[in-house]
PDB file of N, CA and C in Angstrom:
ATOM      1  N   UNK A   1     147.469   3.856 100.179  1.00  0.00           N
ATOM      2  CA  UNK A   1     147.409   2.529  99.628  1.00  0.00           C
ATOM      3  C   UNK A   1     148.723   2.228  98.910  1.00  0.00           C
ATOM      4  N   UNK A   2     149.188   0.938  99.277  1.00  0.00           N
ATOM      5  CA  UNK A   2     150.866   1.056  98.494  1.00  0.00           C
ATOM      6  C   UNK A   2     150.080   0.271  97.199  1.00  0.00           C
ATOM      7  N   UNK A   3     151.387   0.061  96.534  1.00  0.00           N
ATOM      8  CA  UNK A   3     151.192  -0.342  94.888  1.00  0.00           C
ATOM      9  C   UNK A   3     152.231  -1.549  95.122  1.00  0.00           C
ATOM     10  N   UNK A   4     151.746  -2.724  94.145  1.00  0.00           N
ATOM     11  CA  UNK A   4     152.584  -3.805  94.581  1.00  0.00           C
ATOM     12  C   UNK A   4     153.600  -3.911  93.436  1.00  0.00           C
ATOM     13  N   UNK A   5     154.282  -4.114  93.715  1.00  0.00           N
ATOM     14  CA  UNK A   5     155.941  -4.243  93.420  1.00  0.00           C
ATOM     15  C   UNK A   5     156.242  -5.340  92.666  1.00  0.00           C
ATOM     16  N   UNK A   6     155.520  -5.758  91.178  1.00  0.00           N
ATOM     17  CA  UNK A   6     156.209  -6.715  90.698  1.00  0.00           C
ATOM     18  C   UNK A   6     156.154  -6.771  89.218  1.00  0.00           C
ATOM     19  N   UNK A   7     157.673  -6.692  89.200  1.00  0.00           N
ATOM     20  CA  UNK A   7     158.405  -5.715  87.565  1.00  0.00           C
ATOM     21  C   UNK A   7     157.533  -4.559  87.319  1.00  0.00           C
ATOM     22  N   UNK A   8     157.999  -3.527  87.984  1.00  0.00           N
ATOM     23  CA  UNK A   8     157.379  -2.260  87.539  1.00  0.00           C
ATOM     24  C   UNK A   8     156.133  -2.086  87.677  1.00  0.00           C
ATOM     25  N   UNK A   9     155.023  -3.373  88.364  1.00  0.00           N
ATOM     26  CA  UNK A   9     153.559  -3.004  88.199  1.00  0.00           C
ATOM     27  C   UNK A   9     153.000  -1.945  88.887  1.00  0.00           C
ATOM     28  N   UNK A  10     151.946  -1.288  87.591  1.00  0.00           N
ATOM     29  CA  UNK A  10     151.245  -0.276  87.823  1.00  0.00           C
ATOM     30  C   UNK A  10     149.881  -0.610  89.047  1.00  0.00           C
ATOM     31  N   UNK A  11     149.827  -1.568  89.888  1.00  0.00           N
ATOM     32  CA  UNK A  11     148.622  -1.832  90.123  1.00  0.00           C
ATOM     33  C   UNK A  11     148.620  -2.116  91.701  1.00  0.00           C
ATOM     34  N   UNK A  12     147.621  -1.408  91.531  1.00  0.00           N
ATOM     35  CA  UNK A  12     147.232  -1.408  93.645  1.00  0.00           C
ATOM     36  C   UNK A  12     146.965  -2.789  93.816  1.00  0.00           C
ATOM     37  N   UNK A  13     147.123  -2.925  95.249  1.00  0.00           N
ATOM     38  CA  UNK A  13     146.484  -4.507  96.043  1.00  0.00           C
ATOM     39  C   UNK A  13     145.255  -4.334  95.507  1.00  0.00           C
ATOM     40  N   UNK A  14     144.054  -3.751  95.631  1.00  0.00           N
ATOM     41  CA  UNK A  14     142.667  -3.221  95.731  1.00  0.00           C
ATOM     42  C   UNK A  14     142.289  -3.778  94.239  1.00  0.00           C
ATOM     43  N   UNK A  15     143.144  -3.127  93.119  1.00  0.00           N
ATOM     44  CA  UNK A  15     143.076  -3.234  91.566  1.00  0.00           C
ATOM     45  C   UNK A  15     143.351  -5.177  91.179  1.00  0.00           C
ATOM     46  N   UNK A  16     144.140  -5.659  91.605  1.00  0.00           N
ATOM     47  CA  UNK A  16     144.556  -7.212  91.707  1.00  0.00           C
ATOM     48  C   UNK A  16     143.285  -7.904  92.453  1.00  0.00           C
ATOM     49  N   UNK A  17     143.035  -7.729  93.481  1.00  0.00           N
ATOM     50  CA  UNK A  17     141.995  -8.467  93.966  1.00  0.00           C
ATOM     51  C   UNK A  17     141.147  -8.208  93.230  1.00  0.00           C
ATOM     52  N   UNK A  18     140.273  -6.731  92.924  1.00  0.00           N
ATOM     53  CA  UNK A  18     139.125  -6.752  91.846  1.00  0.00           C
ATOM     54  C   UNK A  18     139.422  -7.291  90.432  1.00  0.00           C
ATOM     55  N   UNK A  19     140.403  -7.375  90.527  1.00  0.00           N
ATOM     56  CA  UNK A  19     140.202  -8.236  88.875  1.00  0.00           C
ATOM     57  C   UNK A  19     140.170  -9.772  89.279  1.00  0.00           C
ATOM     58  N   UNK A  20     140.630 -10.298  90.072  1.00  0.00           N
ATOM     59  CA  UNK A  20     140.363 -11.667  90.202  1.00  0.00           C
ATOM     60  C   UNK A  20     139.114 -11.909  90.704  1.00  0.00           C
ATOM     61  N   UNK A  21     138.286 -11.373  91.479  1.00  0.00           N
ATOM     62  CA  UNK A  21     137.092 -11.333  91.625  1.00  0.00           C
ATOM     63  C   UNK A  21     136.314 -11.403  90.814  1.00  0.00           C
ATOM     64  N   UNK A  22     136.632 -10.075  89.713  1.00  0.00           N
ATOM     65  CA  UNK A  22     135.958 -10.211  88.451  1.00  0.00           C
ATOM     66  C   UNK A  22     135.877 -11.585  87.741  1.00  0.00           C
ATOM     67  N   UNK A  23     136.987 -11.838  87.628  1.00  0.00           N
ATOM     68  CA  UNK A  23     137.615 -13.251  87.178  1.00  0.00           C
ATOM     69  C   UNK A  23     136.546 -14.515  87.610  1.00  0.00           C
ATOM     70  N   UNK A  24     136.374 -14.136  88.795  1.00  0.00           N
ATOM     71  CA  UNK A  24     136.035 -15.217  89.509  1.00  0.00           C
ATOM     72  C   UNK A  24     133.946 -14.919  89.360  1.00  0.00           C
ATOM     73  N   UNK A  25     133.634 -14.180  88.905  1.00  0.00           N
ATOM     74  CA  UNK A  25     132.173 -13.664  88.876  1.00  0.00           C
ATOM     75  C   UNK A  25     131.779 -13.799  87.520  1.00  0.00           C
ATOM     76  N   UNK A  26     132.551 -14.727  86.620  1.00  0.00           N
ATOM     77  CA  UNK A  26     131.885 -15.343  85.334  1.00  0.00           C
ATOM     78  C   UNK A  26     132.517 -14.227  84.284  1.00  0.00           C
ATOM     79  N   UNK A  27     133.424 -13.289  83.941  1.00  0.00           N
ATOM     80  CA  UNK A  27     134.436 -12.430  83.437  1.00  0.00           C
ATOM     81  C   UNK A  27     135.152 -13.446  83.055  1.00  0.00           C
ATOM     82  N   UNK A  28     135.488 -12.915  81.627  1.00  0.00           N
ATOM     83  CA  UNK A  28     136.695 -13.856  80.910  1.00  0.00           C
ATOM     84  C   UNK A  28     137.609 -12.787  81.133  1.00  0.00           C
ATOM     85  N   UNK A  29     138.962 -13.920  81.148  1.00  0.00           N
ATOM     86  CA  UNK A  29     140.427 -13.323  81.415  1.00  0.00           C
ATOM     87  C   UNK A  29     140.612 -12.800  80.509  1.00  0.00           C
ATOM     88  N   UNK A  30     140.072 -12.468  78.932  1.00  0.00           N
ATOM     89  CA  UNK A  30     140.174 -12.006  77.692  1.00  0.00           C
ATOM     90  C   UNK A  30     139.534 -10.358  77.922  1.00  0.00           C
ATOM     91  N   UNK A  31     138.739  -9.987  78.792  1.00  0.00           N
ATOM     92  CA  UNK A  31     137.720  -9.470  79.153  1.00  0.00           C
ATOM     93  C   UNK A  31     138.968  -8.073  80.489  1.00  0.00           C
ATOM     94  N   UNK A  32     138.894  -9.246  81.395  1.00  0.00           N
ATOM     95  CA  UNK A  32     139.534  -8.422  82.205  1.00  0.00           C
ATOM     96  C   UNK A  32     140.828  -7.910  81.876  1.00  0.00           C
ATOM     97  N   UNK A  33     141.713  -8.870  81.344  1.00  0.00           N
ATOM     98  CA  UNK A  33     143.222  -8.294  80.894  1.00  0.00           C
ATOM     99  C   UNK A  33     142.635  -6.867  80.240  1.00  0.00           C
ATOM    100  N   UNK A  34     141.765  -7.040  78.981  1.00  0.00           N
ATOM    101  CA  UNK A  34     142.121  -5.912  77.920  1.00  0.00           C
ATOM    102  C   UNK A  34     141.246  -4.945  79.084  1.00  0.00           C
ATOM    103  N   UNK A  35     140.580  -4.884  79.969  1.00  0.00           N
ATOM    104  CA  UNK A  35     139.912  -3.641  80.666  1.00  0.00           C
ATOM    105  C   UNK A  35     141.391  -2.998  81.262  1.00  0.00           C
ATOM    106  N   UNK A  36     142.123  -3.919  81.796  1.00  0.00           N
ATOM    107  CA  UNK A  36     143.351  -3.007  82.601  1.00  0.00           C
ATOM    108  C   UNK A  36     144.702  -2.896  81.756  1.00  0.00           C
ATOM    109  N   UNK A  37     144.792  -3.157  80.763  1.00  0.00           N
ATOM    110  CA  UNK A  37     145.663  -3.246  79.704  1.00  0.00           C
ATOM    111  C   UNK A  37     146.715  -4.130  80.102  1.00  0.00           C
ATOM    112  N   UNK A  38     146.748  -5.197  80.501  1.00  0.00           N
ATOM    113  CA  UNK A  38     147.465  -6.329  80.389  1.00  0.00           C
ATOM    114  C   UNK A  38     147.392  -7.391  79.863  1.00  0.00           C
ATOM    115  N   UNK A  39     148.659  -7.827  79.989  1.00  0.00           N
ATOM    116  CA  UNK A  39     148.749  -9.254  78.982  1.00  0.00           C
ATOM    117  C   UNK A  39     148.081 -10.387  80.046  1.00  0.00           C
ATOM    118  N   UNK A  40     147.179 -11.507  79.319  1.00  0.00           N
ATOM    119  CA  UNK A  40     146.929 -12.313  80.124  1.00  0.00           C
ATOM    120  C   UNK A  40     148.042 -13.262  80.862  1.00  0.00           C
ATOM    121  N   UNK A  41     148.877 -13.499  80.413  1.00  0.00           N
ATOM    122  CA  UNK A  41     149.787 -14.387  81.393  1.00  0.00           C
ATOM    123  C   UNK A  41     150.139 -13.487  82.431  1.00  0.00           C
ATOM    124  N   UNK A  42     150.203 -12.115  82.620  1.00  0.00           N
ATOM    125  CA  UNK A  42     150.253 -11.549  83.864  1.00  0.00           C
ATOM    126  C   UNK A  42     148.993 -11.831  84.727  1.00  0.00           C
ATOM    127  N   UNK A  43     147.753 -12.013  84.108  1.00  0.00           N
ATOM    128  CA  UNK A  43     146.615 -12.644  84.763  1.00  0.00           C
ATOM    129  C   UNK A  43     146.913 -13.842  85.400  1.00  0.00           C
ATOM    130  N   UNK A  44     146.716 -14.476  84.647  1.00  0.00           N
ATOM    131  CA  UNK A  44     147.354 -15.928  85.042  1.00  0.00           C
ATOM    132  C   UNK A  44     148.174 -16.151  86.152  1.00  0.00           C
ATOM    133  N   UNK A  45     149.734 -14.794  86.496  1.00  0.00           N
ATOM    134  CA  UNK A  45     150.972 -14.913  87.578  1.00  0.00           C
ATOM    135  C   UNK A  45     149.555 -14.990  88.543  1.00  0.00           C
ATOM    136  N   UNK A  46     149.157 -13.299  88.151  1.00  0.00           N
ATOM    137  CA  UNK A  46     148.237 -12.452  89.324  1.00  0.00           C
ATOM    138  C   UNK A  46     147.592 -14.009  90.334  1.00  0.00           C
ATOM    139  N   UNK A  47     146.958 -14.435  89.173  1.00  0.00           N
ATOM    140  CA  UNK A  47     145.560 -15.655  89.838  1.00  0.00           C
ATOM    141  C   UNK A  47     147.007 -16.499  90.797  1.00  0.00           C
ATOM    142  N   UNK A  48     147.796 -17.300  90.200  1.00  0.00           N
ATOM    143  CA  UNK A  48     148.479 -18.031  90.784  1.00  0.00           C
ATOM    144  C   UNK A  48     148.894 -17.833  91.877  1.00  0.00           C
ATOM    145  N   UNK A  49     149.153 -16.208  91.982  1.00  0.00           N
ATOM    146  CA  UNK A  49     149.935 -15.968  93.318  1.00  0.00           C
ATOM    147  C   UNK A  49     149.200 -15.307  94.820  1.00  0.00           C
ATOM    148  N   UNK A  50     148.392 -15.020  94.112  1.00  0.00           N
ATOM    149  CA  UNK A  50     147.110 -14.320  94.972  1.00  0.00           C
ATOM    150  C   UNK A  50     145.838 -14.748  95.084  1.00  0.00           C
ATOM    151  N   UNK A  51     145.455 -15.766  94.284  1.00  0.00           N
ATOM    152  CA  UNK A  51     144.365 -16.441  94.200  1.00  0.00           C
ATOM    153  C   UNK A  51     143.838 -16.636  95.474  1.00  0.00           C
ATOM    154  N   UNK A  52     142.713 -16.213  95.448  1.00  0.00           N
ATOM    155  CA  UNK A  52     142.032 -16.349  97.252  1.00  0.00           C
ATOM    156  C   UNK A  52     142.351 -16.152  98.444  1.00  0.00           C
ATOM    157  N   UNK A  53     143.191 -15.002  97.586  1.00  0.00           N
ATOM    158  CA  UNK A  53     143.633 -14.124  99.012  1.00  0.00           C
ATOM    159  C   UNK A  53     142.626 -12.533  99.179  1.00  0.00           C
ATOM    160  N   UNK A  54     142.703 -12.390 100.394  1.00  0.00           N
ATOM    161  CA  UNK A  54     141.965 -11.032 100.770  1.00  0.00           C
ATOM    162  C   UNK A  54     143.373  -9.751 100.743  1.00  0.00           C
ATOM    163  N   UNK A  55     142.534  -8.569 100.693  1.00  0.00           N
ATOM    164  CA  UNK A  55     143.759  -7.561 100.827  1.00  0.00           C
ATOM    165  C   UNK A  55     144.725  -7.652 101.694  1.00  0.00           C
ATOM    166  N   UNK A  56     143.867  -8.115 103.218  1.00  0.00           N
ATOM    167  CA  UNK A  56     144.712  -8.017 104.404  1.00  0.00           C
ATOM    168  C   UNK A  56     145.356  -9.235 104.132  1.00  0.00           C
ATOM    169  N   UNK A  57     145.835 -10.862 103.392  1.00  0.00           N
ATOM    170  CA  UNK A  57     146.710 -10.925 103.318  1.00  0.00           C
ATOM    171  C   UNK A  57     147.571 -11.139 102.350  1.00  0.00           C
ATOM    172  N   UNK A  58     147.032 -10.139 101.684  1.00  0.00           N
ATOM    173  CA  UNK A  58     148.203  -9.802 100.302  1.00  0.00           C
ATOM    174  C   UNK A  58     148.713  -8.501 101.294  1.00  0.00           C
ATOM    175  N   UNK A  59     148.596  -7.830 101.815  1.00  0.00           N
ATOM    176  CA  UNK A  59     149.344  -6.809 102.724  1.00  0.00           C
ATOM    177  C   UNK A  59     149.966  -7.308 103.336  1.00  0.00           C
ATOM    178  N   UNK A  60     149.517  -8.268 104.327  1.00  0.00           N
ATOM    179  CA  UNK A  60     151.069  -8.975 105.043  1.00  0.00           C
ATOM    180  C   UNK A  60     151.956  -9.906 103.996  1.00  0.00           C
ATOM    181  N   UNK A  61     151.553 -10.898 103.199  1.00  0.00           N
ATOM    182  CA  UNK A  61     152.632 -11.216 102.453  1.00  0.00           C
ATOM    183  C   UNK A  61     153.999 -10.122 101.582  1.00  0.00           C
ATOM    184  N   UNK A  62     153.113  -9.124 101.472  1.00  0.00           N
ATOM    185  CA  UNK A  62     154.154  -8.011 101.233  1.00  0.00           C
ATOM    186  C   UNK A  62     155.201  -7.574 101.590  1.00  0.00           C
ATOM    187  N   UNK A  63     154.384  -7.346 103.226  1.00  0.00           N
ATOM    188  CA  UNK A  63     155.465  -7.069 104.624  1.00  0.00           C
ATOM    189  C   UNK A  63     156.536  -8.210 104.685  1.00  0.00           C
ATOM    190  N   UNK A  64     156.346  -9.424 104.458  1.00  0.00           N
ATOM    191  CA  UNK A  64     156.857 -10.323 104.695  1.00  0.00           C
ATOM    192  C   UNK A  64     158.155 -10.355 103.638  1.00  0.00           C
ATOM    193  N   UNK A  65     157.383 -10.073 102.077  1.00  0.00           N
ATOM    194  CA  UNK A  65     158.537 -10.100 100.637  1.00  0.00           C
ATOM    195  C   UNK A  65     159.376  -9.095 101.553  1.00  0.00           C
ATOM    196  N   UNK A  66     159.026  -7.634 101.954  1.00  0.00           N
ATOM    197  CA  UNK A  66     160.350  -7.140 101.847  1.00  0.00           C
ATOM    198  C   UNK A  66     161.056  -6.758 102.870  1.00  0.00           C
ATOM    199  N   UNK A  67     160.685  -7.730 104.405  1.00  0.00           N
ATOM    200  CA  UNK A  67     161.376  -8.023 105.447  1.00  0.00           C
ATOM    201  C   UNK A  67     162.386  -9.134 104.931  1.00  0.00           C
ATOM    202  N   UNK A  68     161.761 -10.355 104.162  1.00  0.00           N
ATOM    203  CA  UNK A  68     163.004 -11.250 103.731  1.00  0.00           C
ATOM    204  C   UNK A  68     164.022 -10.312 102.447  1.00  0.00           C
ATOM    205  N   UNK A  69     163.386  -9.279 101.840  1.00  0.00           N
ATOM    206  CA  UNK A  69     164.843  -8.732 100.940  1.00  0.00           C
ATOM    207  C   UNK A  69     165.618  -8.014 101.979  1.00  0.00           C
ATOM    208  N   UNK A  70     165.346  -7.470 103.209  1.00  0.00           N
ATOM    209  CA  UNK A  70     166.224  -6.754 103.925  1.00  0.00           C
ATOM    210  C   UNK A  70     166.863  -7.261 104.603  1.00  0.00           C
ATOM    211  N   UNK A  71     166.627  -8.703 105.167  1.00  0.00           N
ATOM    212  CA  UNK A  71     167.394  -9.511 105.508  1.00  0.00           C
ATOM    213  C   UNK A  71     168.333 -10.503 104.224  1.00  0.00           C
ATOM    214  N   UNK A  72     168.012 -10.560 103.472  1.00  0.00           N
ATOM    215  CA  UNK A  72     169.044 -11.051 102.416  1.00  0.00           C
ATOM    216  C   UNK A  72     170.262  -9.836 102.124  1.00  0.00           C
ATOM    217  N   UNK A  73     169.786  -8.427 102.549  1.00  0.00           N
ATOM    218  CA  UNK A  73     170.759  -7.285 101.858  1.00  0.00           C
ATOM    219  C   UNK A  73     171.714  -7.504 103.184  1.00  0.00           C
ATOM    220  N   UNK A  74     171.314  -7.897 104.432  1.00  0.00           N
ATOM    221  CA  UNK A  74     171.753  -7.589 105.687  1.00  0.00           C
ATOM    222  C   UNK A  74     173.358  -8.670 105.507  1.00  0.00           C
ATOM    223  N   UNK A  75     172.685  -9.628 105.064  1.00  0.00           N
ATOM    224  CA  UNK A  75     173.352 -11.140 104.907  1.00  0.00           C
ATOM    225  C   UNK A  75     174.723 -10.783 103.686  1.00  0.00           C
ATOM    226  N   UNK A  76     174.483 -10.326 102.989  1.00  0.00           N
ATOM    227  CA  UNK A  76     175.338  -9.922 101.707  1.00  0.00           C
ATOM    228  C   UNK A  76     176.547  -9.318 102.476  1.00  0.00           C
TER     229      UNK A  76
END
């Protein structure tokens, strides 16, 4: 299982979706942040950027982030 890549995060695809789920199953964001020890405005990115997405495509958007950084390194 990879770990997603944003500023240093400690947290699996698997771990992001279950907390927004949680989120989404009547869980306050006050609730879930302090279970995984984060700050809520990282909740907040999390929801914004992944919001109603499934694993499979937070896995390809992944593929996708770091096919476009290897083509930006290519370009340099």
């Amino acid at each position: 299982m990879q770990t997603v890549t944003i500023k240093n995060c400690k947290f699996s695809e698997s771990q992001i979706i279950k907390a927004l789920k949680d989120n989404q199953q009547r869980r306050s964001v006050s609730d879930v942040s302090r279970e995984l020890g984060i700050d809520k405005s990282t909740f907040y990115y999390w929801r914004n950027k992944y919001g109603g997405m499934e694993q499979q495509q937070l896995k390809l958007l992944e593929e996708l982030e770091d096919e476009n950084n290897k083509l930006k390194q290519d370009v340099r």
